[in-house]
PDB file of N, CA and C in Angstrom:
ATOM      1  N   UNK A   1      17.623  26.060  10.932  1.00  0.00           N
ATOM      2  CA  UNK A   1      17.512  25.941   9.503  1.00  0.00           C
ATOM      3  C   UNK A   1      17.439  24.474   9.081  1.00  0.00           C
ATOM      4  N   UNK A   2      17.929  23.237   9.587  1.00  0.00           N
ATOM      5  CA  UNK A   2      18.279  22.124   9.486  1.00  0.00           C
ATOM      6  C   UNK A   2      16.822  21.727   9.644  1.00  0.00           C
ATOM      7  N   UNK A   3      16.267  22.256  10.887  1.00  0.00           N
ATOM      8  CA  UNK A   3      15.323  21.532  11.160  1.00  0.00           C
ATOM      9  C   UNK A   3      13.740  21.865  10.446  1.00  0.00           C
ATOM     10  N   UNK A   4      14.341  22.528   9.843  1.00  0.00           N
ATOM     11  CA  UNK A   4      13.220  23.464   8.822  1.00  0.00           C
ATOM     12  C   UNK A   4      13.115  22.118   7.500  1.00  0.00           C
ATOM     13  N   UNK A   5      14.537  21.947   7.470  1.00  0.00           N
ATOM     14  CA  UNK A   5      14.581  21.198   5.793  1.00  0.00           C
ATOM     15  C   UNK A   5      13.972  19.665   6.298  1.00  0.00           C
ATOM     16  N   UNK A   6      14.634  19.317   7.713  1.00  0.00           N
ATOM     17  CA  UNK A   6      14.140  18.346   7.661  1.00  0.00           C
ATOM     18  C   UNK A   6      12.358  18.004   7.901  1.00  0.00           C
ATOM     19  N   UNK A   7      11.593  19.090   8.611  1.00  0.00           N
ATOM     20  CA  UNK A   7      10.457  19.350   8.374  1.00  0.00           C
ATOM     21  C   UNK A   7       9.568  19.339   7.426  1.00  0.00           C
ATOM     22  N   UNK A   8      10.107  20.093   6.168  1.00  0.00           N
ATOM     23  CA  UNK A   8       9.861  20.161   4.793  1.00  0.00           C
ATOM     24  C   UNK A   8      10.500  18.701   4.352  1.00  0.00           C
ATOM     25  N   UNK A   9      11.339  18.300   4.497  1.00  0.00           N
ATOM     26  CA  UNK A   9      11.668  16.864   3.763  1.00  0.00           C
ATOM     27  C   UNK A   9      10.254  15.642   4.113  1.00  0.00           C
ATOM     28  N   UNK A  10      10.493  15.380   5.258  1.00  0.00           N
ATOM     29  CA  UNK A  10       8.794  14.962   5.642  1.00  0.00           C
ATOM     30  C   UNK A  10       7.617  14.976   5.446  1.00  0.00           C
ATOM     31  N   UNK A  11       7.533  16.132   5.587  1.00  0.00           N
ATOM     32  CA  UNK A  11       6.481  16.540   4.629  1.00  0.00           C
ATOM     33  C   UNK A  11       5.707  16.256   3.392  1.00  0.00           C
ATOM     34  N   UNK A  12       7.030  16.158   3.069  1.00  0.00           N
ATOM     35  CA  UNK A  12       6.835  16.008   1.397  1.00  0.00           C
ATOM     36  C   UNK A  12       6.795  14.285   1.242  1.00  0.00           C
ATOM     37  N   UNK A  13       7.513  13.679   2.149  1.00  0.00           N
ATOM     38  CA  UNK A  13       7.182  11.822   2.303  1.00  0.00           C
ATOM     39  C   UNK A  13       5.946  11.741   2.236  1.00  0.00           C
ATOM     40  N   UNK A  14       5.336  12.660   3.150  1.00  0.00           N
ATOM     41  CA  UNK A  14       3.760  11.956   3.742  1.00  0.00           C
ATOM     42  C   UNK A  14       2.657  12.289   2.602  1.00  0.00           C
ATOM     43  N   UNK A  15       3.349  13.322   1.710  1.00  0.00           N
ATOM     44  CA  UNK A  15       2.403  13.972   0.979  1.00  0.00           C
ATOM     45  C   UNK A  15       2.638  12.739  -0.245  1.00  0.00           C
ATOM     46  N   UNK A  16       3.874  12.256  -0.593  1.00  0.00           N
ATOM     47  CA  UNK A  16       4.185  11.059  -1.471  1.00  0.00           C
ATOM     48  C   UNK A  16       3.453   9.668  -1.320  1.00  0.00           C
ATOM     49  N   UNK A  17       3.455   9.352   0.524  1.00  0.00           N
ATOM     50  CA  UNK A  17       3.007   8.028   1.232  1.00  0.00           C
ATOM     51  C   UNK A  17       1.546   7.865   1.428  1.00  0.00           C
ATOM     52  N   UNK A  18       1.184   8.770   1.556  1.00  0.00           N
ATOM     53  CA  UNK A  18      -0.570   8.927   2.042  1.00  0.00           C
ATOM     54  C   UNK A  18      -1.485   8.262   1.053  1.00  0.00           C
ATOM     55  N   UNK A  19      -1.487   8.285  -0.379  1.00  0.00           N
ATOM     56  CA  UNK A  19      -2.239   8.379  -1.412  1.00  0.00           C
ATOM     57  C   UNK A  19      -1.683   7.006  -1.533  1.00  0.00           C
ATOM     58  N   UNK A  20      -0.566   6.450  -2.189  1.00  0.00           N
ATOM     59  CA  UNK A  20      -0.031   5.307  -1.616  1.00  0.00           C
ATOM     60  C   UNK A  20      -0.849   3.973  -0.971  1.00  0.00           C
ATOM     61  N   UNK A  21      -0.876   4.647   0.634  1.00  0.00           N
ATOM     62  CA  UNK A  21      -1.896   3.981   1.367  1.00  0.00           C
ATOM     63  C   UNK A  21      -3.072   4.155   1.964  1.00  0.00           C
ATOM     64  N   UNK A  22      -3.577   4.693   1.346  1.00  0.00           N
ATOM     65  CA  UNK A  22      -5.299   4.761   1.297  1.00  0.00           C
ATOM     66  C   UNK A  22      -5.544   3.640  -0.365  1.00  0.00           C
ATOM     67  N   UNK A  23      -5.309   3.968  -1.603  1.00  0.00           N
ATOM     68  CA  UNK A  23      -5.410   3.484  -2.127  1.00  0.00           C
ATOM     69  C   UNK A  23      -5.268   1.979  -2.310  1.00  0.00           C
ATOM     70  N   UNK A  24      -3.903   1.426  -1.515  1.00  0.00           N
ATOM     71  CA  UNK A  24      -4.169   0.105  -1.517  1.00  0.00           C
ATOM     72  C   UNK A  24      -4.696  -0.854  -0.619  1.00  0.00           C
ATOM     73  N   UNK A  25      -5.112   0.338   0.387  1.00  0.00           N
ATOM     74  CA  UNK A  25      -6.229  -0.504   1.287  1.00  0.00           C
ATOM     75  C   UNK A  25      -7.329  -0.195   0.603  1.00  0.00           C
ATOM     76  N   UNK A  26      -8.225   0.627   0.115  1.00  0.00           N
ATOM     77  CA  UNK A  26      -8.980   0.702  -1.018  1.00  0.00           C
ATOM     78  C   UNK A  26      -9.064  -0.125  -1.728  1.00  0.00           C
ATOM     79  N   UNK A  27      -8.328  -0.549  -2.890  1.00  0.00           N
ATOM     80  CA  UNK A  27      -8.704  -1.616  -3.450  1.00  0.00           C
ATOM     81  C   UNK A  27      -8.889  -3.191  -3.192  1.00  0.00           C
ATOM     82  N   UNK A  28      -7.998  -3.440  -1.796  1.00  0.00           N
ATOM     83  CA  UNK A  28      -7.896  -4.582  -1.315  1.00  0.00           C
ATOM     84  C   UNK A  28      -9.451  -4.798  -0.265  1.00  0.00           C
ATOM     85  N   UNK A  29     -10.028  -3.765   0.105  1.00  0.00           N
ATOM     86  CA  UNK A  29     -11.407  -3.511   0.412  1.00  0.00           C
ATOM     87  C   UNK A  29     -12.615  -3.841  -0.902  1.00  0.00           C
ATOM     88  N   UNK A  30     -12.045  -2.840  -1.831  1.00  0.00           N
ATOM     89  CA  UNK A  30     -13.109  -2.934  -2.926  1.00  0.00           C
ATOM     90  C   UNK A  30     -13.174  -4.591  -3.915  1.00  0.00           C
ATOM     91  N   UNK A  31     -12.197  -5.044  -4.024  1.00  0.00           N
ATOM     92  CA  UNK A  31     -12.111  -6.194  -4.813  1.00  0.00           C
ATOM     93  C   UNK A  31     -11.886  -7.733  -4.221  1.00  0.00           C
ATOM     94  N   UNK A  32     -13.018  -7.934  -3.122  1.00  0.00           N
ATOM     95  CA  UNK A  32     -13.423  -8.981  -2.081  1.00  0.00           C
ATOM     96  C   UNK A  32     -13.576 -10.339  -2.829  1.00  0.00           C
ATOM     97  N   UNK A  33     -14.369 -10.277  -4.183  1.00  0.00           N
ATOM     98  CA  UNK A  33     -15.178 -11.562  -4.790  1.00  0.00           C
ATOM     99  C   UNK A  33     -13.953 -11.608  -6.325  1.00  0.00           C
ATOM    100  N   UNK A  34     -13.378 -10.925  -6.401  1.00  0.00           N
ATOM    101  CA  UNK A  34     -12.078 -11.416  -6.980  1.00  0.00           C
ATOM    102  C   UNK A  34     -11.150 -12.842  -6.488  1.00  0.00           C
ATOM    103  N   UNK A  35     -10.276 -13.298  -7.276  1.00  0.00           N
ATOM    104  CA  UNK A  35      -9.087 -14.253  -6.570  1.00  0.00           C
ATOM    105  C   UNK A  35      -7.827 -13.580  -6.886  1.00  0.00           C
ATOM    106  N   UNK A  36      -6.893 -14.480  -5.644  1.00  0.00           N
ATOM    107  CA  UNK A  36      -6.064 -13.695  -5.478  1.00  0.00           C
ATOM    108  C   UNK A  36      -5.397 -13.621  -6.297  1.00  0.00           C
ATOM    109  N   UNK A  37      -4.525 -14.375  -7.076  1.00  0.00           N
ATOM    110  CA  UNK A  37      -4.019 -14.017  -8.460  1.00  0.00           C
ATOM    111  C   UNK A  37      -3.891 -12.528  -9.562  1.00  0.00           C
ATOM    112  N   UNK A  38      -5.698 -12.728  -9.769  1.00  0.00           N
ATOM    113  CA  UNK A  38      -6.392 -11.299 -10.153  1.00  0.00           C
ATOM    114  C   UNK A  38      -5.891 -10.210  -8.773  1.00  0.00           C
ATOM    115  N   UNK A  39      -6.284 -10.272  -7.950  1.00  0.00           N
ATOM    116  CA  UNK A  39      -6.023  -9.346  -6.712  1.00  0.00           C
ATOM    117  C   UNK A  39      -4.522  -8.659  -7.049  1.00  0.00           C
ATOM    118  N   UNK A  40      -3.746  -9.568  -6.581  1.00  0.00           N
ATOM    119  CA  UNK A  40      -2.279  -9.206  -6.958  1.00  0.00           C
ATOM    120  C   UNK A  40      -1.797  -8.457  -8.203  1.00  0.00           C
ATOM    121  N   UNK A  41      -2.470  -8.985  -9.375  1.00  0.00           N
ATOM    122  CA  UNK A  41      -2.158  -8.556 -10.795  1.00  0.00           C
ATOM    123  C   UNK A  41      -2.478  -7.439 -10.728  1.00  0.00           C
ATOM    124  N   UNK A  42      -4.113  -6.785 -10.116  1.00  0.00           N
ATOM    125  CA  UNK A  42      -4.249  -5.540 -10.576  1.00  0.00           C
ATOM    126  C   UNK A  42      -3.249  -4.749  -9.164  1.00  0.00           C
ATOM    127  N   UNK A  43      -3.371  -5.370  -7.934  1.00  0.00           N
ATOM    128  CA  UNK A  43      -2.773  -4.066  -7.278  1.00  0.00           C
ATOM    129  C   UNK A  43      -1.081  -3.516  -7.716  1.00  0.00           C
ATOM    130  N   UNK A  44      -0.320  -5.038  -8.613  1.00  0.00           N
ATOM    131  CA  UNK A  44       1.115  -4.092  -9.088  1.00  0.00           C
ATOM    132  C   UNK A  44       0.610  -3.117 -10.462  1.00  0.00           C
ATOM    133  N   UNK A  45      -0.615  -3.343 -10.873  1.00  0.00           N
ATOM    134  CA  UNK A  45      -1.524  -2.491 -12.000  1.00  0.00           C
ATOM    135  C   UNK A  45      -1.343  -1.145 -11.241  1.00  0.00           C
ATOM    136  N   UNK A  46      -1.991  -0.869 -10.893  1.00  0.00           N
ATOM    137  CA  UNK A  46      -2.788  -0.054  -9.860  1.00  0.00           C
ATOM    138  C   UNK A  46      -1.724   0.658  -9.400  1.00  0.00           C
ATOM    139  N   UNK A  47      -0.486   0.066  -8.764  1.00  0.00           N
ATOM    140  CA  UNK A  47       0.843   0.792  -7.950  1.00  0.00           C
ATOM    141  C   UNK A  47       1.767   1.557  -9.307  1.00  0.00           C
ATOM    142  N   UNK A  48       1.546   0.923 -10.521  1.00  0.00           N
ATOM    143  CA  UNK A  48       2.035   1.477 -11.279  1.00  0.00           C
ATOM    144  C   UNK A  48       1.404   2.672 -11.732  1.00  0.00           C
ATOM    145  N   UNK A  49       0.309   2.531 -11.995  1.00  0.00           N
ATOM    146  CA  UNK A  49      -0.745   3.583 -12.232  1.00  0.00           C
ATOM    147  C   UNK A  49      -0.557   4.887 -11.085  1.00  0.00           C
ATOM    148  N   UNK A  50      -0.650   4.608  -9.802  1.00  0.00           N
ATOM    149  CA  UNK A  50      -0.461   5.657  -8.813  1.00  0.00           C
ATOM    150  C   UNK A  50       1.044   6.094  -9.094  1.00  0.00           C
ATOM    151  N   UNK A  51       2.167   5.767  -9.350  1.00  0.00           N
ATOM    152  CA  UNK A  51       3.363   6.029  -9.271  1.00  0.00           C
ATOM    153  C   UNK A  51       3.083   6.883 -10.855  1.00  0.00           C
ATOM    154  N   UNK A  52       2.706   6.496 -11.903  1.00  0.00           N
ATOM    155  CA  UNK A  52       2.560   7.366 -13.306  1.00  0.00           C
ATOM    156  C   UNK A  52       1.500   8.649 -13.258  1.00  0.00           C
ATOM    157  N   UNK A  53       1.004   8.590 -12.115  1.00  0.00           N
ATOM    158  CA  UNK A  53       0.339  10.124 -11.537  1.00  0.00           C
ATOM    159  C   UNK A  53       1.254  11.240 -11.720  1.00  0.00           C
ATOM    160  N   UNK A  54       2.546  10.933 -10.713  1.00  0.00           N
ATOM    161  CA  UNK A  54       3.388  11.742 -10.531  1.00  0.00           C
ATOM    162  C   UNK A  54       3.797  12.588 -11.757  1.00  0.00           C
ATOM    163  N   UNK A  55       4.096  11.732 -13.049  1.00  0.00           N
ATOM    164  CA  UNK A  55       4.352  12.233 -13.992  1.00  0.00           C
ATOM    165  C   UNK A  55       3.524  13.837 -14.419  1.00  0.00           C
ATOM    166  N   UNK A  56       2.593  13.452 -14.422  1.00  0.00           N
ATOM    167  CA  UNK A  56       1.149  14.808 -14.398  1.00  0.00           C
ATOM    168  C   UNK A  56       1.710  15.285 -13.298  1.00  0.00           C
ATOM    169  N   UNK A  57       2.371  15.393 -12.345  1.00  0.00           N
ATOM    170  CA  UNK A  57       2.504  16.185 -11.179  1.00  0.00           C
ATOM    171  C   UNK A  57       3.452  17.161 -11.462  1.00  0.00           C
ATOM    172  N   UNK A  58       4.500  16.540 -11.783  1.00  0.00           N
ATOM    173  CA  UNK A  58       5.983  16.929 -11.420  1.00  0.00           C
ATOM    174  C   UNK A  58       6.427  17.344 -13.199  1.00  0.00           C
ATOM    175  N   UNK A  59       7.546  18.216 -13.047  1.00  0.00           N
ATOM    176  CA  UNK A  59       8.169  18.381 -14.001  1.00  0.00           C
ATOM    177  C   UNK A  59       9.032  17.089 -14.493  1.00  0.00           C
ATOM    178  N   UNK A  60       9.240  17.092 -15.846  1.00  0.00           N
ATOM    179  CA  UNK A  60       9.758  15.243 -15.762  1.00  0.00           C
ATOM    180  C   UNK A  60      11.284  16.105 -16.105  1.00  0.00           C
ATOM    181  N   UNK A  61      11.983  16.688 -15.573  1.00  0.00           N
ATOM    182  CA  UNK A  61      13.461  17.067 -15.375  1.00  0.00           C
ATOM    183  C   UNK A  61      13.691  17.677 -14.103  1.00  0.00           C
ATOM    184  N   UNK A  62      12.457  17.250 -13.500  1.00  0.00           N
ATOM    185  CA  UNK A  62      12.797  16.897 -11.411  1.00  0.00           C
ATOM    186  C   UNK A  62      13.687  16.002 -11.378  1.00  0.00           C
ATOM    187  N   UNK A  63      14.595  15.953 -10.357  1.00  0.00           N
ATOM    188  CA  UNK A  63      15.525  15.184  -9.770  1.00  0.00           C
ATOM    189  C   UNK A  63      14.680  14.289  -8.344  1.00  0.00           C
ATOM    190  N   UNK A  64      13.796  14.814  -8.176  1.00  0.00           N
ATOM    191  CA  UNK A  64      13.409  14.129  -6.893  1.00  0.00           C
ATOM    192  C   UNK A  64      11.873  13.010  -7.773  1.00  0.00           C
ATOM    193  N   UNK A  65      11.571  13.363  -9.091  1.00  0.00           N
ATOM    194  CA  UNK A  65      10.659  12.843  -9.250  1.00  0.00           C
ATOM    195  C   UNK A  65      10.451  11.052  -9.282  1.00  0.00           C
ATOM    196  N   UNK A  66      11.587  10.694  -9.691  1.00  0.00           N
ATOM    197  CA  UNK A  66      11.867   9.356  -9.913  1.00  0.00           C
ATOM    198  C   UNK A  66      12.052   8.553  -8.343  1.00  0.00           C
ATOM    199  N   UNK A  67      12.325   9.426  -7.411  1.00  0.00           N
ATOM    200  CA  UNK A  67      12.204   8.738  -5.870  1.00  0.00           C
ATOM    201  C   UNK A  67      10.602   9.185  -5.618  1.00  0.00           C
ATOM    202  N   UNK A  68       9.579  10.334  -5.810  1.00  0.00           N
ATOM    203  CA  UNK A  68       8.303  10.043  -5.808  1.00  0.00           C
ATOM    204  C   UNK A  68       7.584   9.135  -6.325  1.00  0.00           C
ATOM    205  N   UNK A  69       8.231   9.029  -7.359  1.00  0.00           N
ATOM    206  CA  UNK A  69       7.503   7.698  -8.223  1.00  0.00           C
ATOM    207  C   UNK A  69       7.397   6.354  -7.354  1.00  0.00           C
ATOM    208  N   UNK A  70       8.795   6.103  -6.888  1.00  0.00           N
ATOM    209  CA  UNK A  70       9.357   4.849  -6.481  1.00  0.00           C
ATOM    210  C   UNK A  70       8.750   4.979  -5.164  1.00  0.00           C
ATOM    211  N   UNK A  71       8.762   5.729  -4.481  1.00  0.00           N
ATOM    212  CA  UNK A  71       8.091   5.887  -2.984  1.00  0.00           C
ATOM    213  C   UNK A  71       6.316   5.856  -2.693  1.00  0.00           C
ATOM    214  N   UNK A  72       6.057   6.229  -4.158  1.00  0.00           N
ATOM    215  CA  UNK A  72       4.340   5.904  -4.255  1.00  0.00           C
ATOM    216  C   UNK A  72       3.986   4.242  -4.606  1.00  0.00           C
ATOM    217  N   UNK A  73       5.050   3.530  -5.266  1.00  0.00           N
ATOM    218  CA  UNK A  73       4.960   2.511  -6.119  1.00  0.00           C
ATOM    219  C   UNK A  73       4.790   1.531  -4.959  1.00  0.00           C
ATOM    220  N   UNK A  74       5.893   1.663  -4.259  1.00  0.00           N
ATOM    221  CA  UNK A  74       6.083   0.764  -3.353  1.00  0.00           C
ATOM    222  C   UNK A  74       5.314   0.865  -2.026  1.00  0.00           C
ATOM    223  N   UNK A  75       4.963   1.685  -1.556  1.00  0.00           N
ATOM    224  CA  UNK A  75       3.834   2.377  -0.346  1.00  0.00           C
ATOM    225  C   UNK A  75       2.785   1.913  -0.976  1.00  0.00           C
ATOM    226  N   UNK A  76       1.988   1.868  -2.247  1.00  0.00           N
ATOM    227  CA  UNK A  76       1.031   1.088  -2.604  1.00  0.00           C
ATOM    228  C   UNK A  76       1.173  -0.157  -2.940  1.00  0.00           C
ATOM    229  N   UNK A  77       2.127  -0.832  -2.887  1.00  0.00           N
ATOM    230  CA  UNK A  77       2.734  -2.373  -3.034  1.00  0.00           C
ATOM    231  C   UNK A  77       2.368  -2.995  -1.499  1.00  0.00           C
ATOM    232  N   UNK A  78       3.001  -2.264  -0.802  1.00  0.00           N
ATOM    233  CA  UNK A  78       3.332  -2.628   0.571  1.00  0.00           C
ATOM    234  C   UNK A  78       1.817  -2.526   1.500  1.00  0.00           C
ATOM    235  N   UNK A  79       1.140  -1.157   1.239  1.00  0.00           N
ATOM    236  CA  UNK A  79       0.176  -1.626   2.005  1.00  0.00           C
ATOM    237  C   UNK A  79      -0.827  -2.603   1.220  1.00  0.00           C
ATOM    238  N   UNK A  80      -0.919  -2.337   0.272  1.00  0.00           N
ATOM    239  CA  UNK A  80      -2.128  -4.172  -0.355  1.00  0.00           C
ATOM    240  C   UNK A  80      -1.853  -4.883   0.111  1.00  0.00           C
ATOM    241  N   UNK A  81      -0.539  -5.291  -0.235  1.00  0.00           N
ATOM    242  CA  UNK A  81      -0.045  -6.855   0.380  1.00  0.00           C
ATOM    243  C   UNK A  81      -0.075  -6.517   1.543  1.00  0.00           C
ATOM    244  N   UNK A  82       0.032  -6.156   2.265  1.00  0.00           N
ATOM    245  CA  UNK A  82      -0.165  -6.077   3.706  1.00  0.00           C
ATOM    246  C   UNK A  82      -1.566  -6.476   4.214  1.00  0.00           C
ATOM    247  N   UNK A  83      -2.626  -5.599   3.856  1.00  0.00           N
ATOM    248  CA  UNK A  83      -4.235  -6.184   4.145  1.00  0.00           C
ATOM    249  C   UNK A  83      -4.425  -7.694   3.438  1.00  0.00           C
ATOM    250  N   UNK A  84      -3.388  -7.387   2.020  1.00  0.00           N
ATOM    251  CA  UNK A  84      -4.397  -8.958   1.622  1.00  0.00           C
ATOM    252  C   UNK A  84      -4.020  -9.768   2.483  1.00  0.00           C
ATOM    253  N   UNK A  85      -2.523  -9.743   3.552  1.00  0.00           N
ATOM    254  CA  UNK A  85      -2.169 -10.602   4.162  1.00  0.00           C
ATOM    255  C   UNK A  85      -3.372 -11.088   5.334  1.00  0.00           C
ATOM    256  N   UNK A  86      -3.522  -9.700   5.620  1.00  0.00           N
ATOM    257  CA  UNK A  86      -4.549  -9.418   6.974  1.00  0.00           C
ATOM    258  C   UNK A  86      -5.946 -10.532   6.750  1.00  0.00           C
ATOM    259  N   UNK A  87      -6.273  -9.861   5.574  1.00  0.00           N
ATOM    260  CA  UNK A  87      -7.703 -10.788   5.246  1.00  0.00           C
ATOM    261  C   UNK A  87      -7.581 -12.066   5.151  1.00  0.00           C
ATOM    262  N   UNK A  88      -6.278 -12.615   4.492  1.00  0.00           N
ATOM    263  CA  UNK A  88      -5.918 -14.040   4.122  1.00  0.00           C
ATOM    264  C   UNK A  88      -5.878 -14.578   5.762  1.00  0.00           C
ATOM    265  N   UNK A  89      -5.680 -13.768   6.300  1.00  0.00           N
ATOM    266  CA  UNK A  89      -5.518 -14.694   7.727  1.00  0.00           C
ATOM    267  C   UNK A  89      -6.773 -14.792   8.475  1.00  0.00           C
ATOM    268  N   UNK A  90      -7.504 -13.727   8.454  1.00  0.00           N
ATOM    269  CA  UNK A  90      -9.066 -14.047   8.762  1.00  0.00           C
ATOM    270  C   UNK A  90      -9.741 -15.086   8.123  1.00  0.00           C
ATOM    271  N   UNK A  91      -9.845 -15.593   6.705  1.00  0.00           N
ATOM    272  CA  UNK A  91     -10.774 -16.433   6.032  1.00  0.00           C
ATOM    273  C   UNK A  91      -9.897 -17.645   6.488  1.00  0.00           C
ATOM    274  N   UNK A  92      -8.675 -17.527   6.806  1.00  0.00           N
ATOM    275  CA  UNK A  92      -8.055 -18.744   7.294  1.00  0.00           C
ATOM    276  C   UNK A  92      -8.663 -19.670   8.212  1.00  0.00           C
ATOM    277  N   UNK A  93      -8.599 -20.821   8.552  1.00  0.00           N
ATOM    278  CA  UNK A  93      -9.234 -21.547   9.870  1.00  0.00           C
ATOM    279  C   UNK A  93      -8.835 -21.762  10.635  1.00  0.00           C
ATOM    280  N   UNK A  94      -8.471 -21.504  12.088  1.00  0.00           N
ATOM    281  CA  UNK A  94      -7.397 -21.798  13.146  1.00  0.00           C
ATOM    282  C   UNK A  94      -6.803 -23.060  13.061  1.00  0.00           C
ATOM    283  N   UNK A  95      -5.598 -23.029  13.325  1.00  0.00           N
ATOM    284  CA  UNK A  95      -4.667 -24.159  13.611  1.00  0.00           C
ATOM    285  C   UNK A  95      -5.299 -25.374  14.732  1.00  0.00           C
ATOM    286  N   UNK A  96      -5.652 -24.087  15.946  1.00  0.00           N
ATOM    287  CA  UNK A  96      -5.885 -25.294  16.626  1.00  0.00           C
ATOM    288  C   UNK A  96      -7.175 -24.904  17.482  1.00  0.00           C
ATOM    289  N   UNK A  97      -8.435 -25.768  17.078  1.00  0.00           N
ATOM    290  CA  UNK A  97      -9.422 -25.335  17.461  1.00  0.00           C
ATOM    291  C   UNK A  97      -9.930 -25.144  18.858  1.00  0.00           C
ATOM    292  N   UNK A  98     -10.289 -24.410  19.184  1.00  0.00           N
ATOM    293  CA  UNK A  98     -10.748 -24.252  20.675  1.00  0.00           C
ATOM    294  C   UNK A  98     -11.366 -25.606  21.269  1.00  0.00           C
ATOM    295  N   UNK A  99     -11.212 -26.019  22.364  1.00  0.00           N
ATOM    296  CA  UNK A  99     -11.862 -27.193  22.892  1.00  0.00           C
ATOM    297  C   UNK A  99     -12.966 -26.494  23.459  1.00  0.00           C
ATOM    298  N   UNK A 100     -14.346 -27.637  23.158  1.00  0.00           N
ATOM    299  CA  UNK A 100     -15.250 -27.760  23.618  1.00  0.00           C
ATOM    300  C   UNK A 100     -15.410 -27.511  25.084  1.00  0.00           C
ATOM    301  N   UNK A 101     -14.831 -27.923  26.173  1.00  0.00           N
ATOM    302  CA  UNK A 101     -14.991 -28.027  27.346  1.00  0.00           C
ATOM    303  C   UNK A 101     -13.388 -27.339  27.808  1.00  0.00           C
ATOM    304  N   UNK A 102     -13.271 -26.781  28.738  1.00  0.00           N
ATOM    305  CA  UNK A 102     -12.375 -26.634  29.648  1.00  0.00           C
ATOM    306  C   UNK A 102     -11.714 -27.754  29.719  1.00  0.00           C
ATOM    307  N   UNK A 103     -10.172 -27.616  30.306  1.00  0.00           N
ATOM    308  CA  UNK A 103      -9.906 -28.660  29.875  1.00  0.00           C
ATOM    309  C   UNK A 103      -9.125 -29.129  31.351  1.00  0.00           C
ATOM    310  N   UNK A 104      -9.733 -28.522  32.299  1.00  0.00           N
ATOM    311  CA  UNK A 104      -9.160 -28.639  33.958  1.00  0.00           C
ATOM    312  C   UNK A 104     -10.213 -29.269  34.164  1.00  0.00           C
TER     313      UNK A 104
END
């Protein structure tokens, strides 16, 4: 029985987390020729926006709704900043450039 709830408890994370993170790799994909400033501004936009979904979802005298909220908010916080990190480190220029020649 335990392992039933905790099954169903999971469940219900991934069904909270998923949308989360597709979306903020989504936008951190879609909004390339932006700066980052703008970038940032809209994705805590955007995390708020996905977290005020829930509202349309859920009854608003759920007890669990306010941890969906918070668990979408931040799962779309976390993965943006996460890629923008990713990308910021690609356009970056190495520290230390490869030498020309071997160096034995």
């Amino acid at each position: 029985m335990i392992i039933a709830l905790l099954v169903i408890a999971f469940l219900g994370l991934m069904v909270a987390v998923a949308p989360g993170l597709l979306i903020g790799y989504a936008f951190v994909a879609v909004s390339g020729k932006l700066s980052l400033t703008a970038r940032v501004s809209l994705l805590v936009v955007l995390a708020m926006g996905t977290a005020a979904l829930w509202l349309g979802l859920g009854e608003p005298a759920n007890v669990l709704l306010p941890l969906a909220m918070l668990v979408s908010f931040l799962t779309t916080l976390a993965s943006g900043a996460t890629f923008l990190g990713l990308e910021a480190r690609k356009r970056r220029a190495p520290r230390y450039p490869a030498p020309a020649w071997q160096s034995w």
